[in-house]
N, C-alpha and C. Protein backbone atom coordinates (compact mmCIF):
# COMPACT_ATOMS: atom_id res chain seq x y z
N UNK A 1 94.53 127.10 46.31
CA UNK A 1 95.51 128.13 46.06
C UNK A 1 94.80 129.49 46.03
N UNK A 2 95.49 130.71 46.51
CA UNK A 2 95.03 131.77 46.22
C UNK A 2 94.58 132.25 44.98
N UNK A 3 93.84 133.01 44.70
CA UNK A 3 93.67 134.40 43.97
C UNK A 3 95.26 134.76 43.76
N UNK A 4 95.73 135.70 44.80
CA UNK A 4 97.22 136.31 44.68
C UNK A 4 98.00 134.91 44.10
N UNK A 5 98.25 133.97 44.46
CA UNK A 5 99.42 133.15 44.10
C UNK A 5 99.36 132.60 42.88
N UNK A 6 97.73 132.33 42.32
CA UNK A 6 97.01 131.66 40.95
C UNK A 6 97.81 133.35 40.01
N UNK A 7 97.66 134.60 40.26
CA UNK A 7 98.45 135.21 39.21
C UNK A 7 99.61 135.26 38.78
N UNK A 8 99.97 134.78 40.41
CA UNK A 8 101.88 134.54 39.55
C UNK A 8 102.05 133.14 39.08
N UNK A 9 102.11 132.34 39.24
CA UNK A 9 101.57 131.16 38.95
C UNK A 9 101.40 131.31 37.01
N UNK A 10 100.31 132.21 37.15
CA UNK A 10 99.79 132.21 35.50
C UNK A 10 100.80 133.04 34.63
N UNK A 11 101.60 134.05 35.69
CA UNK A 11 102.64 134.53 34.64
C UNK A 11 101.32 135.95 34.54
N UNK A 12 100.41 136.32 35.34
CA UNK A 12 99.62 137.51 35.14
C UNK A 12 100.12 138.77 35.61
N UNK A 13 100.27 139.87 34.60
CA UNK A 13 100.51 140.70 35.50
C UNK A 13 99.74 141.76 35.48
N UNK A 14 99.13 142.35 36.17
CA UNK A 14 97.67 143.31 36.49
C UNK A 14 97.52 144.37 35.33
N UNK A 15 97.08 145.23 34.62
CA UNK A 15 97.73 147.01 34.54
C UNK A 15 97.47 147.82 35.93
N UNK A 16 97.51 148.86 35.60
CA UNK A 16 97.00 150.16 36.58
C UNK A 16 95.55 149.84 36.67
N UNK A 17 95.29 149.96 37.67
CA UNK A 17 93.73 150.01 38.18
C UNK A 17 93.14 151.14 37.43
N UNK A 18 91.69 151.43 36.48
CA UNK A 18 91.79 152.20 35.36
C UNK A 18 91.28 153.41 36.55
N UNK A 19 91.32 154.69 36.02
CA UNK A 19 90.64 155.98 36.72
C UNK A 19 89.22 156.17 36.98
N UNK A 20 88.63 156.57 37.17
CA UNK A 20 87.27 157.15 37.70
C UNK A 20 86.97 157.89 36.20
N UNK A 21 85.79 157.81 35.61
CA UNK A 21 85.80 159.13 34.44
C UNK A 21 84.60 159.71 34.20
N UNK A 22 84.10 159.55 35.61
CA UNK A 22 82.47 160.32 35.58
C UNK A 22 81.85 160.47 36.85
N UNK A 23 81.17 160.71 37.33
CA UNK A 23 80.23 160.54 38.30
C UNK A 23 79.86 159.04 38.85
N UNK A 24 80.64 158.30 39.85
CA UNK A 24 80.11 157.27 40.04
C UNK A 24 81.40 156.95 40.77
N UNK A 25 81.22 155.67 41.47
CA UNK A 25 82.02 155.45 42.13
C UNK A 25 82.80 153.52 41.10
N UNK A 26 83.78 153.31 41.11
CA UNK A 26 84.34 151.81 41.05
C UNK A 26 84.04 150.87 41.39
N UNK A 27 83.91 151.18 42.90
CA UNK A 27 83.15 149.98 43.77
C UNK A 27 82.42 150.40 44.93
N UNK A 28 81.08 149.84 44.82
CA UNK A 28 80.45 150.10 46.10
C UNK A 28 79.95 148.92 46.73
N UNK A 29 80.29 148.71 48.48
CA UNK A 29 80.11 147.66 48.74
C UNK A 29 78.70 147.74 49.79
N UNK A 30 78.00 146.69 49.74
CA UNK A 30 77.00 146.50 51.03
C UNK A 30 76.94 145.22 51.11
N UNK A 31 77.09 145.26 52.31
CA UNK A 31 77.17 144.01 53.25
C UNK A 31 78.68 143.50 52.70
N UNK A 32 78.39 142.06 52.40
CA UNK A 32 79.59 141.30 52.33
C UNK A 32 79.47 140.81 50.12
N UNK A 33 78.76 142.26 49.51
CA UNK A 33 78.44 142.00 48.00
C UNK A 33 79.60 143.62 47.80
N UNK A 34 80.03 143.50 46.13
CA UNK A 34 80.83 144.35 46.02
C UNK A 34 80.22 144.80 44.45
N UNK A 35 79.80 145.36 44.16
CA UNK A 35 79.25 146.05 42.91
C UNK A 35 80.63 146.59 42.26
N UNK A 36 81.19 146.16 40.93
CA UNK A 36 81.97 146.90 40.44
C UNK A 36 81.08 148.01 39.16
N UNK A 37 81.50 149.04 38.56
CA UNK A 37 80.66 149.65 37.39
C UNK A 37 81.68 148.91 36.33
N UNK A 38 80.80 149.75 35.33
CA UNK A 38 80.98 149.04 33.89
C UNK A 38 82.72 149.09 33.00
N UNK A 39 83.16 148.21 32.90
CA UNK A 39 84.84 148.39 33.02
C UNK A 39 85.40 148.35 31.66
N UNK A 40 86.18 148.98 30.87
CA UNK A 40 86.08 148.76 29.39
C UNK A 40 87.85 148.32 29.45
N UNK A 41 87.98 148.31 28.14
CA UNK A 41 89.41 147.63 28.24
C UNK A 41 90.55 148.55 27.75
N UNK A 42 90.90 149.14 29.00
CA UNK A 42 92.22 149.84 28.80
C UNK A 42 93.56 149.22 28.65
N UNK A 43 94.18 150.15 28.07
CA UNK A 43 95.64 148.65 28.30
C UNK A 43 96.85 150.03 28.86
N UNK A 44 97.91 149.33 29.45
CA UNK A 44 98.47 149.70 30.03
C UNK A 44 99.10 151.05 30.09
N UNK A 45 99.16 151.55 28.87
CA UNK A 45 99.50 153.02 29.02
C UNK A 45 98.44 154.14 28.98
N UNK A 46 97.21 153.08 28.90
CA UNK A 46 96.24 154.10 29.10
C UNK A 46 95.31 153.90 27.81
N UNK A 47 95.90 154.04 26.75
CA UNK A 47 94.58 153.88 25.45
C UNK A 47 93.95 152.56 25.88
N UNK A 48 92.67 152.69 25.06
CA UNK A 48 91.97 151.70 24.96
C UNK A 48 91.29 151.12 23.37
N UNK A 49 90.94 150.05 23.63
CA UNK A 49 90.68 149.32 22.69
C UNK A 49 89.13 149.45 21.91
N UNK A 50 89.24 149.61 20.79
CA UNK A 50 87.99 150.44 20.00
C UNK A 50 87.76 148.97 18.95
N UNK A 51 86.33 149.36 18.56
CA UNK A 51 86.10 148.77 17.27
C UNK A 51 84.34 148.04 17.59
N UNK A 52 84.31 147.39 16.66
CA UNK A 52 82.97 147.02 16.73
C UNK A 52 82.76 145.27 16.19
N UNK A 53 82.56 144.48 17.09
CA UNK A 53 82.40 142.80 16.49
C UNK A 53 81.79 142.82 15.03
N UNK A 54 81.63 141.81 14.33
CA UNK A 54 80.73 142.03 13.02
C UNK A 54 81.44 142.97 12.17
N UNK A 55 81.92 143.71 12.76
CA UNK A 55 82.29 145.19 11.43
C UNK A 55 84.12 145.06 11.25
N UNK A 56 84.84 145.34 12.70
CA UNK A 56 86.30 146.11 12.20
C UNK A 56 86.70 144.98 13.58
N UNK A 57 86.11 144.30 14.52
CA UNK A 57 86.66 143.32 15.31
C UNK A 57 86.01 141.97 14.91
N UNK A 58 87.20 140.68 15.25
CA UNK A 58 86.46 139.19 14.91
C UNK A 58 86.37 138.70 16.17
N UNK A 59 86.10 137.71 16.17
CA UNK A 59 85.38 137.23 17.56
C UNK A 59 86.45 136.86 18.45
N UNK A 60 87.71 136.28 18.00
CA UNK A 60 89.12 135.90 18.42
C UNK A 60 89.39 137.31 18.86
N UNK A 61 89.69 138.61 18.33
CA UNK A 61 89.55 139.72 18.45
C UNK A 61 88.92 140.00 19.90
N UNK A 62 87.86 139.89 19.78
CA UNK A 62 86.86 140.05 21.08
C UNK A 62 86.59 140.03 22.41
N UNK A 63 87.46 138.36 22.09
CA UNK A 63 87.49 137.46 23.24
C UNK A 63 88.63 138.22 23.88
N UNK A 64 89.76 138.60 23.35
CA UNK A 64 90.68 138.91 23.45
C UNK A 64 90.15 140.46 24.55
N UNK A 65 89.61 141.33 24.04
CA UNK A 65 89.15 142.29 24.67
C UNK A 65 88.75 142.30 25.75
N UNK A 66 87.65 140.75 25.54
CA UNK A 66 86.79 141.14 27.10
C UNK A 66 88.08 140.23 28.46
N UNK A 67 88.61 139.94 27.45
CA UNK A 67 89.97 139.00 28.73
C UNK A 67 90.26 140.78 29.27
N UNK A 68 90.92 141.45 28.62
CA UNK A 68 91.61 142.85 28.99
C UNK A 68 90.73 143.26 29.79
N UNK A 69 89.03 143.54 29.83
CA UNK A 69 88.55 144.23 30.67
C UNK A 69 88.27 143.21 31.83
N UNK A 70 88.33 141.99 31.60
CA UNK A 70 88.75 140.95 33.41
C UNK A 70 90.06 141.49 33.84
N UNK A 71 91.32 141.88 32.97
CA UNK A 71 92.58 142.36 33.39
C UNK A 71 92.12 143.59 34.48
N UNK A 72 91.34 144.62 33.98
CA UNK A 72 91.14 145.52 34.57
C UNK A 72 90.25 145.93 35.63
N UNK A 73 89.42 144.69 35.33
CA UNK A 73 88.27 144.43 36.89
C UNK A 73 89.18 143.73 37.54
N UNK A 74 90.36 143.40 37.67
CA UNK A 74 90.70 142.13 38.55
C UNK A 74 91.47 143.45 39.48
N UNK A 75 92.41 144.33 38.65
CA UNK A 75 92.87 145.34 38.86
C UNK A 75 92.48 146.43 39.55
N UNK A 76 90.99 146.59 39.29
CA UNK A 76 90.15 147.93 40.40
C UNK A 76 90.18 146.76 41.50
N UNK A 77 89.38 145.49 41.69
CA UNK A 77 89.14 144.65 42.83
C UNK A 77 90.80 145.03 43.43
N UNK A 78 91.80 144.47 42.93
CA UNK A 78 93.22 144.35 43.98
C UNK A 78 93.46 145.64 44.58
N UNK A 79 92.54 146.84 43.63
CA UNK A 79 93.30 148.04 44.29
C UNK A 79 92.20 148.86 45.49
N UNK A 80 91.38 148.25 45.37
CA UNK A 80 90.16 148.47 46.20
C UNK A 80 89.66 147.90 47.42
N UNK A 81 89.92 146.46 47.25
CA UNK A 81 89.97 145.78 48.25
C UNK A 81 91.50 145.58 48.70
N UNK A 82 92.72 145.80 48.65
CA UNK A 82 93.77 145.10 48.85
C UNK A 82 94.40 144.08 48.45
N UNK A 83 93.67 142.89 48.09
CA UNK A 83 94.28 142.00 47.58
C UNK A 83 93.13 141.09 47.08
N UNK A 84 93.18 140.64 45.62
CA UNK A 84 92.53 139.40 45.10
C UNK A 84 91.56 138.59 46.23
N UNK A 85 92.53 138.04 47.41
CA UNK A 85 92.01 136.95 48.09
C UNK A 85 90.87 137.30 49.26
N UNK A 86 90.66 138.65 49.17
CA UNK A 86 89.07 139.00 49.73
C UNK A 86 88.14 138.79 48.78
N UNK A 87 88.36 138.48 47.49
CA UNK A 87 86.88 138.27 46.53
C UNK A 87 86.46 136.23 47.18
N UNK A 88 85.51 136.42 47.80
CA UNK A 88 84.80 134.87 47.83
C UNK A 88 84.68 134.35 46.64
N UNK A 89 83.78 134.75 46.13
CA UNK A 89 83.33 134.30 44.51
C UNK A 89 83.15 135.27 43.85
N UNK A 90 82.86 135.27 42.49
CA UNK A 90 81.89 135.78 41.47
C UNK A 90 80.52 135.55 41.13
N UNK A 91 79.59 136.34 41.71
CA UNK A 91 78.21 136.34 41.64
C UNK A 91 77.60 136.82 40.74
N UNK A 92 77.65 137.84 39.44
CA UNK A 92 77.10 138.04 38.33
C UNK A 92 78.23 138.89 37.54
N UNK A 93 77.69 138.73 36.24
CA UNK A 93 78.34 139.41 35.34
C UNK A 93 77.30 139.66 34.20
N UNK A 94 77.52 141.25 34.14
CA UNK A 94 76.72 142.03 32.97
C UNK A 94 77.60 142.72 32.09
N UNK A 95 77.22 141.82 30.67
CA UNK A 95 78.24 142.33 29.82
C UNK A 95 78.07 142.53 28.51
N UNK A 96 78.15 143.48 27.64
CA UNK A 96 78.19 144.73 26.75
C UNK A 96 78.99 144.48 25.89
N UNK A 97 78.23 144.07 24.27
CA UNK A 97 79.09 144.16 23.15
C UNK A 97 78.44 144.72 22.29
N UNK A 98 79.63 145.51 21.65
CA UNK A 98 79.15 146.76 20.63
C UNK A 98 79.18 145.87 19.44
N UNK A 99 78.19 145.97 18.78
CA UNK A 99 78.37 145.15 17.50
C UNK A 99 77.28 145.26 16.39
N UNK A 100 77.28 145.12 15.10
CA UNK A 100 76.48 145.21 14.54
C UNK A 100 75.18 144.19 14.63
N UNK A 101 73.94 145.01 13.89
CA UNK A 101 72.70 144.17 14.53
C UNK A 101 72.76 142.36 13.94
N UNK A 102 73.45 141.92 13.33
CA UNK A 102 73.43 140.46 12.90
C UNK A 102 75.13 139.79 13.07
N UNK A 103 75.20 140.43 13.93
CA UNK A 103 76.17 139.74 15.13
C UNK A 103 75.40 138.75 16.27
N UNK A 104 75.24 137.83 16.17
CA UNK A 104 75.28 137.06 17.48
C UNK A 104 75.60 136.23 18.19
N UNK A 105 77.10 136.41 18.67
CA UNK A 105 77.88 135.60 19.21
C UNK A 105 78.87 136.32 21.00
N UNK A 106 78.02 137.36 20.67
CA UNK A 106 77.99 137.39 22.31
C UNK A 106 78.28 136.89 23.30
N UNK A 107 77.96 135.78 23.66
CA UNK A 107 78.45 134.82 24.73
C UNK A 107 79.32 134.45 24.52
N UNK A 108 80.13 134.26 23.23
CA UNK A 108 81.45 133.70 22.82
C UNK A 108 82.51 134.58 23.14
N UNK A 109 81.68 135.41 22.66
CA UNK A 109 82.69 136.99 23.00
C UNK A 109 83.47 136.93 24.64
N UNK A 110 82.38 137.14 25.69
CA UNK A 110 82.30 136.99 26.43
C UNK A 110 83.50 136.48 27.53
N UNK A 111 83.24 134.70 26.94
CA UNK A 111 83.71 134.01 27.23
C UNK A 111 85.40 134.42 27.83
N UNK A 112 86.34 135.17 26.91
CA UNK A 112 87.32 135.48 27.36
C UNK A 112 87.28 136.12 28.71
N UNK A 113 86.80 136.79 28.81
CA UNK A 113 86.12 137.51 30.28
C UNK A 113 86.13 136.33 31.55
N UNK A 114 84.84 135.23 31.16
CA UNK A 114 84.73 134.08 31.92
C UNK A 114 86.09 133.34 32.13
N UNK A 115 86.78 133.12 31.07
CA UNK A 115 87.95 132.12 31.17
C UNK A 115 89.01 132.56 32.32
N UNK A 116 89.03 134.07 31.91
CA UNK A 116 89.98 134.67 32.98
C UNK A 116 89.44 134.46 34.24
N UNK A 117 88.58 134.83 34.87
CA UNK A 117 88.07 134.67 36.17
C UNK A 117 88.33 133.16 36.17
N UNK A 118 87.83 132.05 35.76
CA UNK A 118 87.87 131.10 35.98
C UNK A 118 89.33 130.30 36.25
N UNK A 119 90.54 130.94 35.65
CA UNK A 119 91.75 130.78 35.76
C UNK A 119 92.41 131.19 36.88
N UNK A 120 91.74 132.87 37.76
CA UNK A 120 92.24 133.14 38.40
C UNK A 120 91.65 132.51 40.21
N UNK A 121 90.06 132.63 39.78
CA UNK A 121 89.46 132.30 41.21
C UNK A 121 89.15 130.61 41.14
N UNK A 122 89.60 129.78 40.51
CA UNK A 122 89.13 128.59 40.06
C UNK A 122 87.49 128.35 39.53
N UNK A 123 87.27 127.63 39.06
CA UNK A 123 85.73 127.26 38.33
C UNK A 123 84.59 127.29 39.15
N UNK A 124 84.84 126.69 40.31
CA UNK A 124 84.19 126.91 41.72
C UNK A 124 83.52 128.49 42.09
N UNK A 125 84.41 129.69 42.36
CA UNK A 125 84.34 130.72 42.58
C UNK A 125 84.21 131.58 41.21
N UNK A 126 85.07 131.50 40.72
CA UNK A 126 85.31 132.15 39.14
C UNK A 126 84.24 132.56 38.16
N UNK A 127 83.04 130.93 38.45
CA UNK A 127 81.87 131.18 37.54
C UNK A 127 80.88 132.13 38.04
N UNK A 128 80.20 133.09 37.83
CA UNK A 128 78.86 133.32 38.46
C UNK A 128 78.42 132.85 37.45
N UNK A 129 76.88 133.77 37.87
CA UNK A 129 75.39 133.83 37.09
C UNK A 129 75.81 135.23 35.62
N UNK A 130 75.48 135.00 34.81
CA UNK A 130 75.98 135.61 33.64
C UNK A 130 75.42 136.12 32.59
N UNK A 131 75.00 137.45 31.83
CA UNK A 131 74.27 137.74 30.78
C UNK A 131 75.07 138.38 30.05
N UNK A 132 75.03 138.29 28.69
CA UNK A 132 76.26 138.88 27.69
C UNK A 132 75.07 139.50 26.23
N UNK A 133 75.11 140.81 26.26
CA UNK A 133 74.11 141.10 25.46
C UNK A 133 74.78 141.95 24.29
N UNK A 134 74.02 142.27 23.24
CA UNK A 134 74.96 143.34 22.19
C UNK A 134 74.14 144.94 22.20
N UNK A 135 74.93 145.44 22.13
CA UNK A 135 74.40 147.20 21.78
C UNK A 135 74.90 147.59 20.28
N UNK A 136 74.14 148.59 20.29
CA UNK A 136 74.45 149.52 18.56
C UNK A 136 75.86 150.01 19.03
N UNK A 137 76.04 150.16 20.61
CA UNK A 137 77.50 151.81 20.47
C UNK A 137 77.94 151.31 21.97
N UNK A 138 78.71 151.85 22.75
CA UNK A 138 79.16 151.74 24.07
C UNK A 138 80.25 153.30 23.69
N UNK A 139 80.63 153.56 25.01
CA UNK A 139 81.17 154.76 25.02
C UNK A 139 82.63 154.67 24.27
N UNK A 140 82.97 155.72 23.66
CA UNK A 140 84.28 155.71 23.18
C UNK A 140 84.64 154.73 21.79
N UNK A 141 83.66 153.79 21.81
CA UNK A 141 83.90 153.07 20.78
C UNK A 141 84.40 151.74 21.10
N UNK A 142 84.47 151.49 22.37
CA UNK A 142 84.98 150.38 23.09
C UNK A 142 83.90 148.91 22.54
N UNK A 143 84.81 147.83 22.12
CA UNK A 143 84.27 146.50 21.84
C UNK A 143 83.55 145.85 23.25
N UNK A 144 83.82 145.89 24.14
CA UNK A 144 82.94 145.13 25.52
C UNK A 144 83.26 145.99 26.40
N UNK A 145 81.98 146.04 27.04
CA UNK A 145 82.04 146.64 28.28
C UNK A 145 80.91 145.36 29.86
N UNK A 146 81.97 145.46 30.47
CA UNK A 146 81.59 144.11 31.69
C UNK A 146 81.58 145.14 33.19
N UNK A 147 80.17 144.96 33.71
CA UNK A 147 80.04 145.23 35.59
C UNK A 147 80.32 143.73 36.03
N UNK A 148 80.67 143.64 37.44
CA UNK A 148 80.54 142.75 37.87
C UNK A 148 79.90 142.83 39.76
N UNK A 149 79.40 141.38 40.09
CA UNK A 149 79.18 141.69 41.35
C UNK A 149 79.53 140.44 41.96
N UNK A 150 80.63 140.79 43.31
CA UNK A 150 81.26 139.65 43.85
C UNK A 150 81.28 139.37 45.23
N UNK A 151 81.32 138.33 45.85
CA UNK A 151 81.18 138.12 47.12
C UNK A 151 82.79 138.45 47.89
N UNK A 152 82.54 139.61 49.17
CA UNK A 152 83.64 139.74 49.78
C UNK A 152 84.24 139.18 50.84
N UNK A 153 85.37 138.56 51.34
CA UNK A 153 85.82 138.33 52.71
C UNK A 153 85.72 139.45 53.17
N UNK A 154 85.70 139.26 54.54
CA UNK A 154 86.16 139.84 55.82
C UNK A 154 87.85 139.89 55.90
């Protein structure tokens, strides 16, 4: 099954592909690899989601977040490439949690992030190669921040 058909299917529905808010580009592609930058979790009217794991977010909390910023990488990919079903696979994921220093559950965090891809591109494609690390701060105050890099169709 598709990418496109696995979202309706799931009852998914995208937000707005988020804006540009610095110097850099969304996606840059070479060859048949697609570099996304670092994607935080906006939600649909535009605010975004603040706080810090360990301190003022719980890990249920979290997970929850980094699902929103797969909402919004799935969202630059559909609006960048055209449609879901040019991503081949998922080849890495680098991903960013703000949290205090005796937080370490990171990868759990994460995980919401993983689950989504894995729901949308199946387990096959869905999984890459994966590092989920913690920081003191991320911009804005944002709980996760996720790049990704994915294999493109033709």
């Amino acid at each position: 099954m598709s990418a496109e058909a696995r979202l309706k299917e799931l009852g998914i529905t995208l937000p707005p592909p988020p804006q540009q808010m610095g110097v850099y580009k969304l996606l840059v592609q070479t060859g048949n690899l697609g570099y996304l930058s670092g994607h935080g979790p906006f939600l649909d009217d535009g605010s975004v989601m603040t706080g810090r794991l360990g301190d003022d977010v719980t890990l249920e909390e979290g997970q929850n977040v980094a699902r929103q910023v797969g909402l919004n990488l799935l969202a630059t990919l559909q609006n960048e490439l055209g449609s879901l079903d040019r991503v081949g696979r998922l080849v890495k994921s680098l991903a960013l949690v703000n949290c205090t220093n005796d937080f370490f559950d990171q990868p759990a965090v994460i995980n919401g992030f993983s689950d989504l891809f894995a729901e949308v591109f199946g387990e096959e494609s869905g999984i890459g190669a994966r590092s989920a690390m913690g920081t003191n701060s991320l911009p804005g105050n944002i709980p996760v921040e996720i790049e990704i890099i994915v294999e493109i169709k033709n």
